[in-house]
N, C-alpha and C. Protein backbone atom coordinates (compact mmCIF):
# COMPACT_ATOMS: atom_id res chain seq x y z
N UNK A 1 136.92 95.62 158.39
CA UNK A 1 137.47 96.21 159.62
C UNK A 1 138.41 97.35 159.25
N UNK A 2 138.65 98.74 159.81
CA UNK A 2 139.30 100.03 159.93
C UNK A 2 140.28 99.44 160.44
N UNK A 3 141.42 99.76 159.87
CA UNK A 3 142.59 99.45 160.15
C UNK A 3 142.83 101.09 162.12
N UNK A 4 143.52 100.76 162.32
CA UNK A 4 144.00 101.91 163.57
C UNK A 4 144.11 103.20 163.00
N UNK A 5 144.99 103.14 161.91
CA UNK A 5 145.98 103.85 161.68
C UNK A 5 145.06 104.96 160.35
N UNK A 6 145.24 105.97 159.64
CA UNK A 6 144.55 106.36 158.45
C UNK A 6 145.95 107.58 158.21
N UNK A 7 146.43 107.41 157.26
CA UNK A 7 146.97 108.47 156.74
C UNK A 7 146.31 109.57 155.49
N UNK A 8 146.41 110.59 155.80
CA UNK A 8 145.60 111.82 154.66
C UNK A 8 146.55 112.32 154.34
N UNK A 9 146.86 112.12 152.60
CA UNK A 9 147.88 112.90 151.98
C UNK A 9 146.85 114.22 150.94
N UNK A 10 147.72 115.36 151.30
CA UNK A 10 147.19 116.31 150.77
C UNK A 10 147.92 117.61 149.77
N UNK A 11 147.64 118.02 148.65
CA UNK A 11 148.05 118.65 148.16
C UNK A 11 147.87 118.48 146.31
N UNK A 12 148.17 119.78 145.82
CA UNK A 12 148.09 119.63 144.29
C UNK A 12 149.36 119.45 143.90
N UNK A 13 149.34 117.99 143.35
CA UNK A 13 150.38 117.62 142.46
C UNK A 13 150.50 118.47 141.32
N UNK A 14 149.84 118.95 140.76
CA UNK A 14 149.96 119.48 139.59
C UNK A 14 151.10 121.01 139.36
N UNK A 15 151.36 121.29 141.13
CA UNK A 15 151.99 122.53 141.36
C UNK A 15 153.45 121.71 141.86
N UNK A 16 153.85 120.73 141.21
CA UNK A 16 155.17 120.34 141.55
C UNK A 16 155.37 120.13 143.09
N UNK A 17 156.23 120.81 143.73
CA UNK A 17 156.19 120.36 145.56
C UNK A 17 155.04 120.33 146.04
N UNK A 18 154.15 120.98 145.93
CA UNK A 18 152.76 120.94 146.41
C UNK A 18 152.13 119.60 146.64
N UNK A 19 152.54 118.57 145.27
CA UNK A 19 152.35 117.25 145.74
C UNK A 19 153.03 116.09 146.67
N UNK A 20 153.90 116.90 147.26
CA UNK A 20 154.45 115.93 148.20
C UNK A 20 153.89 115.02 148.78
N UNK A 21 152.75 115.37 149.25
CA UNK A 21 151.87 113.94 150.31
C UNK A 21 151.50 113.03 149.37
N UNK A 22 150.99 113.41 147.98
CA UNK A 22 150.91 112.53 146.93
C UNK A 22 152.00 111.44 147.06
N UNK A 23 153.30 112.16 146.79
CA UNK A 23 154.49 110.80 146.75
C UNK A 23 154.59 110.32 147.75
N UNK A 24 154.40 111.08 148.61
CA UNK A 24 154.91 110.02 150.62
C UNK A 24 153.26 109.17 150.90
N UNK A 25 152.62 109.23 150.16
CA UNK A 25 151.23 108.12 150.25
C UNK A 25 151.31 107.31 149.12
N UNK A 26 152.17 107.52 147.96
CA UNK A 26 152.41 106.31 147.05
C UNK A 26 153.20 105.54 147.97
N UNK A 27 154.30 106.07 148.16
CA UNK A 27 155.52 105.50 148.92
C UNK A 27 155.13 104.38 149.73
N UNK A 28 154.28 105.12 150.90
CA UNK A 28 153.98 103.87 152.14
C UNK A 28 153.02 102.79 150.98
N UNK A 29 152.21 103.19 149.94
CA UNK A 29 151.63 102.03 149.03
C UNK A 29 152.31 100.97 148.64
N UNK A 30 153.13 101.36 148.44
CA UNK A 30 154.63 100.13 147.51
C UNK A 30 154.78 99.91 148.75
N UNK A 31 155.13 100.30 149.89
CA UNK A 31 155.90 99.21 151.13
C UNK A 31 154.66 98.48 151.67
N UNK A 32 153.30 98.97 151.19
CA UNK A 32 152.61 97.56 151.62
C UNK A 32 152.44 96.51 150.49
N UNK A 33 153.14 96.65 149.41
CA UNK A 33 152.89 95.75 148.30
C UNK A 33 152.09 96.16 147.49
N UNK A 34 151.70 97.41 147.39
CA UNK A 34 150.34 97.53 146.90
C UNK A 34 150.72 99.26 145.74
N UNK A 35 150.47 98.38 144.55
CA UNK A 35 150.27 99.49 143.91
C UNK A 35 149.40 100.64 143.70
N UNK A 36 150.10 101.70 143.18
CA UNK A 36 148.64 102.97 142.99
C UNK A 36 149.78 103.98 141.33
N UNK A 37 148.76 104.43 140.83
CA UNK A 37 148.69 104.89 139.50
C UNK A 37 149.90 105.55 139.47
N UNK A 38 150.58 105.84 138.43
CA UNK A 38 151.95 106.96 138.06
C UNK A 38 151.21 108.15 138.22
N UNK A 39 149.98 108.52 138.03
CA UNK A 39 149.81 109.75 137.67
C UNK A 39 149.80 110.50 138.61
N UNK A 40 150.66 111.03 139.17
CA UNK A 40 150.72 111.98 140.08
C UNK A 40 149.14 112.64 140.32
N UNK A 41 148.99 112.61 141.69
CA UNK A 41 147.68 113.43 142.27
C UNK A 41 146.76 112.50 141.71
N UNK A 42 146.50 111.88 141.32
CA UNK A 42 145.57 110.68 140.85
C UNK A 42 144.75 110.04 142.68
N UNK A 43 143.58 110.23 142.57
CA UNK A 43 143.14 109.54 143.90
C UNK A 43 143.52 108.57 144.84
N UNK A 44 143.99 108.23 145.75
CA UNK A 44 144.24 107.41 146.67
C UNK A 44 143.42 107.51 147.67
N UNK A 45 142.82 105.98 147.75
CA UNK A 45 141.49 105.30 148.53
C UNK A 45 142.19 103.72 148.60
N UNK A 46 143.21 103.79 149.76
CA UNK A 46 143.56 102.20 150.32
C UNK A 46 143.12 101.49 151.38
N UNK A 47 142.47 100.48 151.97
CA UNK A 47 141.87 99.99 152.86
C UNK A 47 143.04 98.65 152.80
N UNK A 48 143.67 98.59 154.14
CA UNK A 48 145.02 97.58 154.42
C UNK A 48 144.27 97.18 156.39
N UNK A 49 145.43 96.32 156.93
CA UNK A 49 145.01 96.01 158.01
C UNK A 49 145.67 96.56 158.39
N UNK A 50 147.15 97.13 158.41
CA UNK A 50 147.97 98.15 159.14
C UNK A 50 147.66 99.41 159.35
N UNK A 51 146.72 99.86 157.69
CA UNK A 51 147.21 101.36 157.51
C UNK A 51 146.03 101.71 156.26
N UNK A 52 145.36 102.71 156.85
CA UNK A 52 144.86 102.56 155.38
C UNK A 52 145.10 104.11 154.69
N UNK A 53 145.08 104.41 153.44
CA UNK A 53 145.72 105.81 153.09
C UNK A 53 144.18 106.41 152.40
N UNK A 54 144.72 107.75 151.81
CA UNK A 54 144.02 108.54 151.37
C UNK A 54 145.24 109.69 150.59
N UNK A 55 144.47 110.00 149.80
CA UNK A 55 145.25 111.32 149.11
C UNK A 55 143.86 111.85 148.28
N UNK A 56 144.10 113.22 148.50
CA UNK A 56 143.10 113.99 148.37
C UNK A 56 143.55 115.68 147.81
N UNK A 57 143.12 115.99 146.79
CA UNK A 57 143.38 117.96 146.34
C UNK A 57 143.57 118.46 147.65
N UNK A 58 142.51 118.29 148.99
CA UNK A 58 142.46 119.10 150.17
C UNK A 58 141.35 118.53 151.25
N UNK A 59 141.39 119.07 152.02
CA UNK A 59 141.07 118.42 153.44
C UNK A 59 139.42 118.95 153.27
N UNK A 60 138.18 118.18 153.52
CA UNK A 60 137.03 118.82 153.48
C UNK A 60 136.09 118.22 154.56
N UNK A 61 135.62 119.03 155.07
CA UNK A 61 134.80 118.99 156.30
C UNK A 61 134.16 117.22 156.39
N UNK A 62 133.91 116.31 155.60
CA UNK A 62 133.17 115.19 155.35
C UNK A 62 134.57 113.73 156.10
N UNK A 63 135.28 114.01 155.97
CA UNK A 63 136.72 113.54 156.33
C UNK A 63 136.86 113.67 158.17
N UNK A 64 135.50 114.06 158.58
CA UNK A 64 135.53 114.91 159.87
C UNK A 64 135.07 113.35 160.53
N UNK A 65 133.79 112.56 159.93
CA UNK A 65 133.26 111.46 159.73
C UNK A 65 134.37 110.00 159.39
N UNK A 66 134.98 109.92 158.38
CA UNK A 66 136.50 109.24 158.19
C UNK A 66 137.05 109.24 159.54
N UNK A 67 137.65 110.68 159.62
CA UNK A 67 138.68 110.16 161.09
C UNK A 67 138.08 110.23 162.25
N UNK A 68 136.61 110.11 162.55
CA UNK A 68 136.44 109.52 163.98
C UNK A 68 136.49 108.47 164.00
N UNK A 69 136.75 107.45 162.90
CA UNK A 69 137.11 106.09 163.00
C UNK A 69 137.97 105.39 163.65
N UNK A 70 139.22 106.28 163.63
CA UNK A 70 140.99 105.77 163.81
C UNK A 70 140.85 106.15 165.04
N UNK A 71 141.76 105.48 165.42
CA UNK A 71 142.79 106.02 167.17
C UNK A 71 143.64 107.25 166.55
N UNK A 72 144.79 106.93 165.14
CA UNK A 72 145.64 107.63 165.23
C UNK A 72 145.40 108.87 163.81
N UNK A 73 145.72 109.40 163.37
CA UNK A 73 145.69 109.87 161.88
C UNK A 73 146.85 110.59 162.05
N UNK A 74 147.34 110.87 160.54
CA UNK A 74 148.25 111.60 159.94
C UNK A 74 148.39 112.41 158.52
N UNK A 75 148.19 113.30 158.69
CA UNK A 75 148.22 114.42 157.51
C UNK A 75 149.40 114.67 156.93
N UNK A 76 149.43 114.94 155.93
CA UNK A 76 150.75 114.61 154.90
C UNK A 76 150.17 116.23 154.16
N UNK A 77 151.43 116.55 153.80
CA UNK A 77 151.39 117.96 153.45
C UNK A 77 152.94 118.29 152.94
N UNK A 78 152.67 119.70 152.33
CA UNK A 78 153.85 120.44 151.94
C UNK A 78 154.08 121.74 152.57
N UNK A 79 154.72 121.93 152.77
CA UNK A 79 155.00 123.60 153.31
C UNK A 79 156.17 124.65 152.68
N UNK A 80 155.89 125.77 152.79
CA UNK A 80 157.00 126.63 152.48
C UNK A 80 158.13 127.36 153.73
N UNK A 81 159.04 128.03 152.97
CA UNK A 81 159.99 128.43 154.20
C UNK A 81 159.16 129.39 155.54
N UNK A 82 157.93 129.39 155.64
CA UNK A 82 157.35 130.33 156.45
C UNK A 82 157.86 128.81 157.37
N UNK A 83 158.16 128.08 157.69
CA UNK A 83 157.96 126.50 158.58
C UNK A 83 159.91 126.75 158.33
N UNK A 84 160.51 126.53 159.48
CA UNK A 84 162.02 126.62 159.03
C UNK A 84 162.55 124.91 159.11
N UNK A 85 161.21 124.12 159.59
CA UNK A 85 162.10 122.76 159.50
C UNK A 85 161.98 122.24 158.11
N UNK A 86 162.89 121.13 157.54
CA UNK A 86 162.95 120.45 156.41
C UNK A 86 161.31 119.76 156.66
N UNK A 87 161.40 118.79 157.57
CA UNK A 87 160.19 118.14 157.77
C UNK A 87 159.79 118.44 159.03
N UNK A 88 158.38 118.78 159.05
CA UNK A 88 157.77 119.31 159.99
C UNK A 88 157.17 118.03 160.33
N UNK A 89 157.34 118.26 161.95
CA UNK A 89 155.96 116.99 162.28
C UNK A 89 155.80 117.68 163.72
N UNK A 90 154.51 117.65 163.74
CA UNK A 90 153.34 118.36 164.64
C UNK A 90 152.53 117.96 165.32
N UNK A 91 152.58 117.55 166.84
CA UNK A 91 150.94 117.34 167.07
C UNK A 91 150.02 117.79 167.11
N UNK A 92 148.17 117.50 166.62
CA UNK A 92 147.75 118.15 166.80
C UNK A 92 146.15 118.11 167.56
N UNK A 93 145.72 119.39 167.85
CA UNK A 93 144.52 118.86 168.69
C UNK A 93 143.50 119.68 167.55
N UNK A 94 142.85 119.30 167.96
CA UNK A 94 141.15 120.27 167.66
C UNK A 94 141.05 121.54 167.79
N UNK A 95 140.59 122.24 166.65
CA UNK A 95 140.61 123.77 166.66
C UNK A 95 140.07 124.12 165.81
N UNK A 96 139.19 125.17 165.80
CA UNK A 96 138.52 125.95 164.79
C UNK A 96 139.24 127.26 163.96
N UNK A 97 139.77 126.51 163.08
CA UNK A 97 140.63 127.63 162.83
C UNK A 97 139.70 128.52 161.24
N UNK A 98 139.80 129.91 161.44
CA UNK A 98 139.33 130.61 160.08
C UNK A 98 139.83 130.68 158.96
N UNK A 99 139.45 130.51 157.69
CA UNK A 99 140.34 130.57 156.96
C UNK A 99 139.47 131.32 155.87
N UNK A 100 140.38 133.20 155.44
CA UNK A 100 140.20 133.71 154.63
C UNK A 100 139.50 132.90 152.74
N UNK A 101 139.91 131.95 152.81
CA UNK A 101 139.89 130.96 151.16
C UNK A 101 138.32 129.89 151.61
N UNK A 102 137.51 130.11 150.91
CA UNK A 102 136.50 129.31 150.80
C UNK A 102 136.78 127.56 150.81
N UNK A 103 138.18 127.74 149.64
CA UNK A 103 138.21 126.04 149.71
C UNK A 103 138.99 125.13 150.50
N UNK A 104 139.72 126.04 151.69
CA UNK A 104 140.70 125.41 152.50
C UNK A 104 140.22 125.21 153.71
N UNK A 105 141.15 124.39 154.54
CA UNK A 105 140.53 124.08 155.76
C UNK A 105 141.35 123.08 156.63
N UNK A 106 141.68 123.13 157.39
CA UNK A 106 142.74 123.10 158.12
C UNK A 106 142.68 121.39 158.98
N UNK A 107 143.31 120.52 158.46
CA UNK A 107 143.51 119.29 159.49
C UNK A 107 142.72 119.69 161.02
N UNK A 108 143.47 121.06 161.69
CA UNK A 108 142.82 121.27 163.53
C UNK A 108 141.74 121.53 162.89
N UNK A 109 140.65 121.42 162.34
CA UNK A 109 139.28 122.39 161.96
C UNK A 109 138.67 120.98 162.09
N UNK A 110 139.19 120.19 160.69
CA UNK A 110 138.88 118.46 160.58
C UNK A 110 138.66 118.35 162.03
N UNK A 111 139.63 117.98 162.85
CA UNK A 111 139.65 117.46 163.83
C UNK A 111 138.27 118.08 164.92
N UNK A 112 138.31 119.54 164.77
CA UNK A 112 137.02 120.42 165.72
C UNK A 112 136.00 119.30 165.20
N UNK A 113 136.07 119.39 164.03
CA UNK A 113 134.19 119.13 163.38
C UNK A 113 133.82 117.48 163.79
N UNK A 114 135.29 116.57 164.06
CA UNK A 114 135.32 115.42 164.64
C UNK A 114 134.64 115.04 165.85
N UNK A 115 134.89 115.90 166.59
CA UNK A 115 134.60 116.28 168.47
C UNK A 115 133.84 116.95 168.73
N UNK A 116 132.89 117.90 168.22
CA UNK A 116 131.79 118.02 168.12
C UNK A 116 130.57 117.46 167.51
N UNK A 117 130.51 116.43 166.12
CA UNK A 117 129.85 116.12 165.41
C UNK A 117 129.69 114.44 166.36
N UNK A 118 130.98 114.04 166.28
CA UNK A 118 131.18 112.83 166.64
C UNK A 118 132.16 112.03 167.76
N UNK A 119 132.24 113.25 168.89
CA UNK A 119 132.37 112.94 170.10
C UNK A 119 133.52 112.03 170.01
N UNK A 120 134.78 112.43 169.07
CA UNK A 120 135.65 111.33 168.94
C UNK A 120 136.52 112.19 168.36
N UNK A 121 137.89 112.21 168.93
CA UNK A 121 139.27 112.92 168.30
C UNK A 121 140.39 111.67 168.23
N UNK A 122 141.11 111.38 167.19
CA UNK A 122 142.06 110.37 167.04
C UNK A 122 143.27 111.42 167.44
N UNK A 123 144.48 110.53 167.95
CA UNK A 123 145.69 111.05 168.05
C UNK A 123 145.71 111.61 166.72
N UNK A 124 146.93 112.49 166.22
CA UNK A 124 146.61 113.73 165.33
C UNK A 124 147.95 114.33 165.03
N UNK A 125 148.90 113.79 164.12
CA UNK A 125 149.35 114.66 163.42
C UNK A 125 150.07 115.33 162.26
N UNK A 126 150.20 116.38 161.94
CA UNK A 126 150.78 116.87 160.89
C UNK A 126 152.42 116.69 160.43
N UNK A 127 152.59 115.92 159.05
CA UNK A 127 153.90 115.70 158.49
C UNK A 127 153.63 116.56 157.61
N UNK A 128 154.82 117.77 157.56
CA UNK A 128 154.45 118.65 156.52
C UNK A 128 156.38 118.72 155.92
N UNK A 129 155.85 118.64 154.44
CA UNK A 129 157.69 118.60 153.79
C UNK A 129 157.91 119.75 152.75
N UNK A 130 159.28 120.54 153.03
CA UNK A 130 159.34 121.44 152.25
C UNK A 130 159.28 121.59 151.18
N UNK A 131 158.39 122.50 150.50
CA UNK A 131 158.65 122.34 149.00
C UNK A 131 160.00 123.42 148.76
N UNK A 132 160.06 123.17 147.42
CA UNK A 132 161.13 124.52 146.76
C UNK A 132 160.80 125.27 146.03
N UNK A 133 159.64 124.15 145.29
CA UNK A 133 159.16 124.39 143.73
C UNK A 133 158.01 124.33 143.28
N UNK A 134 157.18 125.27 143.13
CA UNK A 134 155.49 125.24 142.89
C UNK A 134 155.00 125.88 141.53
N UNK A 135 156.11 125.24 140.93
CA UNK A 135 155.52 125.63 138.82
C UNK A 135 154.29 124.60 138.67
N UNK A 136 153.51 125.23 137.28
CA UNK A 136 152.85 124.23 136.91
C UNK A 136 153.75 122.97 136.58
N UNK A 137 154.35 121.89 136.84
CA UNK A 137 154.60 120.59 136.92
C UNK A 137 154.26 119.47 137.79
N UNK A 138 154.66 118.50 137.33
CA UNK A 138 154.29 117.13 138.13
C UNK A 138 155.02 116.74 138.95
N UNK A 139 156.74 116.82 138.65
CA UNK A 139 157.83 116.28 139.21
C UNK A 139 158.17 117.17 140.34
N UNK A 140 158.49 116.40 141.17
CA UNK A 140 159.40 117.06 142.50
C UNK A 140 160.50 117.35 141.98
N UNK A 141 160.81 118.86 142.98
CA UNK A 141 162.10 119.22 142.93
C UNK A 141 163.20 118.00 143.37
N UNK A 142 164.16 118.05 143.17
CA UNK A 142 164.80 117.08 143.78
C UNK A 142 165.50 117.45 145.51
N UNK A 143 165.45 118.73 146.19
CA UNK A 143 165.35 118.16 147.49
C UNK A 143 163.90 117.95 148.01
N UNK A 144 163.06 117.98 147.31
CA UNK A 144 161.71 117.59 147.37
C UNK A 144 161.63 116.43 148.25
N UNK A 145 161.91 115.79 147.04
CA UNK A 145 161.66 114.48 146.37
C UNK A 145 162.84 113.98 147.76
N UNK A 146 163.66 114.29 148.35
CA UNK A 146 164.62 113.69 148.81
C UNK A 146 164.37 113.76 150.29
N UNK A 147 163.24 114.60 150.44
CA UNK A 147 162.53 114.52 151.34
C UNK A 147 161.64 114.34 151.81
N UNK A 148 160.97 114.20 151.25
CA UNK A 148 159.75 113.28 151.04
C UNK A 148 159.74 111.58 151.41
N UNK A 149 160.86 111.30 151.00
CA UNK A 149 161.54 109.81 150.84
C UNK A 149 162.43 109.78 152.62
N UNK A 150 162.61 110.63 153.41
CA UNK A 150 162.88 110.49 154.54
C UNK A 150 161.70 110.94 155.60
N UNK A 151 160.59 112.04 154.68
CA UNK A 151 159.55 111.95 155.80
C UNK A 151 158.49 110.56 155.39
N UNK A 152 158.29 110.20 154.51
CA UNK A 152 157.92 108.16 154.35
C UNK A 152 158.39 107.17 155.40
N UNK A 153 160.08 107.52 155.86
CA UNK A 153 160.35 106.70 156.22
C UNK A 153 160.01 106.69 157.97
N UNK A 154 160.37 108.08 158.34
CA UNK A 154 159.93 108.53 159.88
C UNK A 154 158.05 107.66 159.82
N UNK A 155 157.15 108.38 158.97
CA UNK A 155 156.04 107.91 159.48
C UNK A 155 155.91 106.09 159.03
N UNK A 156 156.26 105.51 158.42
CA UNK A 156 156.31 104.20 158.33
C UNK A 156 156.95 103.82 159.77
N UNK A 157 157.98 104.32 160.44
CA UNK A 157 157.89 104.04 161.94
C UNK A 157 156.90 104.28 162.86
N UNK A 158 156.42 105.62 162.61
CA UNK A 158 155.40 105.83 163.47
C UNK A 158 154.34 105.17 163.24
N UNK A 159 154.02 104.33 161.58
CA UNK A 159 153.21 103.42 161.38
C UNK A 159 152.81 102.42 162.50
N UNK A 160 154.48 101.65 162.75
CA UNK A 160 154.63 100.37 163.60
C UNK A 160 154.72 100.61 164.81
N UNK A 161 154.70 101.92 165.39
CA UNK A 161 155.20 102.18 166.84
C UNK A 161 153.79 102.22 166.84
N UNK A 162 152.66 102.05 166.40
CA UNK A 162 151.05 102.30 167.01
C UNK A 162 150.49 100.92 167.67
């Protein structure tokens, strides 16, 4: 059985803040008891009865299939100062959005290819946390990291408020 709920964490760990959704989808892992690898950006594929996660390099059209499953989803992300909040959180709907880069693709796009393909849009939305720091590294900056650990905690509510 599909749990309600599906969280999609997204981003390259390997670019330091970039992996933020990486850590805020380990995070909610350990609060269900449930371990997942040190290695930063390392795959996440959890199936729980509350919640089930995902972490992924990036969002790809096949994921369109995944979330017509859920009622709710949530995208986990990083952003830069073009976004002026610390933690962004967004609702979102369905949209075809263009994107100049062959390999990107946008959560609202996910969601279009949902509602057309499969006549099904889940509630929808974007937690996006500032980065600072996008060197080749693994580790979060530390207001990263310090935020990351308060946008975990907001969606672990919004977990239970479903």
């Amino acid at each position: 059985m599909v749990a309600d709920t599906l969280i999609i964490g997204y981003g390259n760990a390997d670019r330091q803040d970039d992996g933020a959704g990486w850590h805020i989808v380990r995070n909610l892992a350990e609060r269900l008891g449930l371990s997942v690898s040190d290695d930063p950006g390392a795959s996440i594929e959890i199936e729980h009865d509350l919640v089930d996660l995902i972490f992924d390099l990036q969002i790809y059209p096949e994921l369109a299939e995944t979330i017509s499953q859920y009622k709710r989803v949530c995208f986990v992300d990083a952003h830069t100062s073009d976004i002026p909040e610390e933690i962004s959180w967004v609702v979102l709907s369905p949209e075809y959005e263009k994107s100049p880069l062959t390999h990107h693709m946008s959560p609202r796009t996910v969601l279009s290819i949902a509602k057309t393909v499969y006549d099904k849009v889940p509630e929808a939305i974007l937690v996006s946390v500032r980065g600072f720091k996008f060197q080749f590294e693994r580790e979060l900056s530390p207001k990263t990291a310090r935020l990351t650990q308060q946008a975990a905690d907001r969606i672990w509510d919004w977990i239970h408020q479903g």
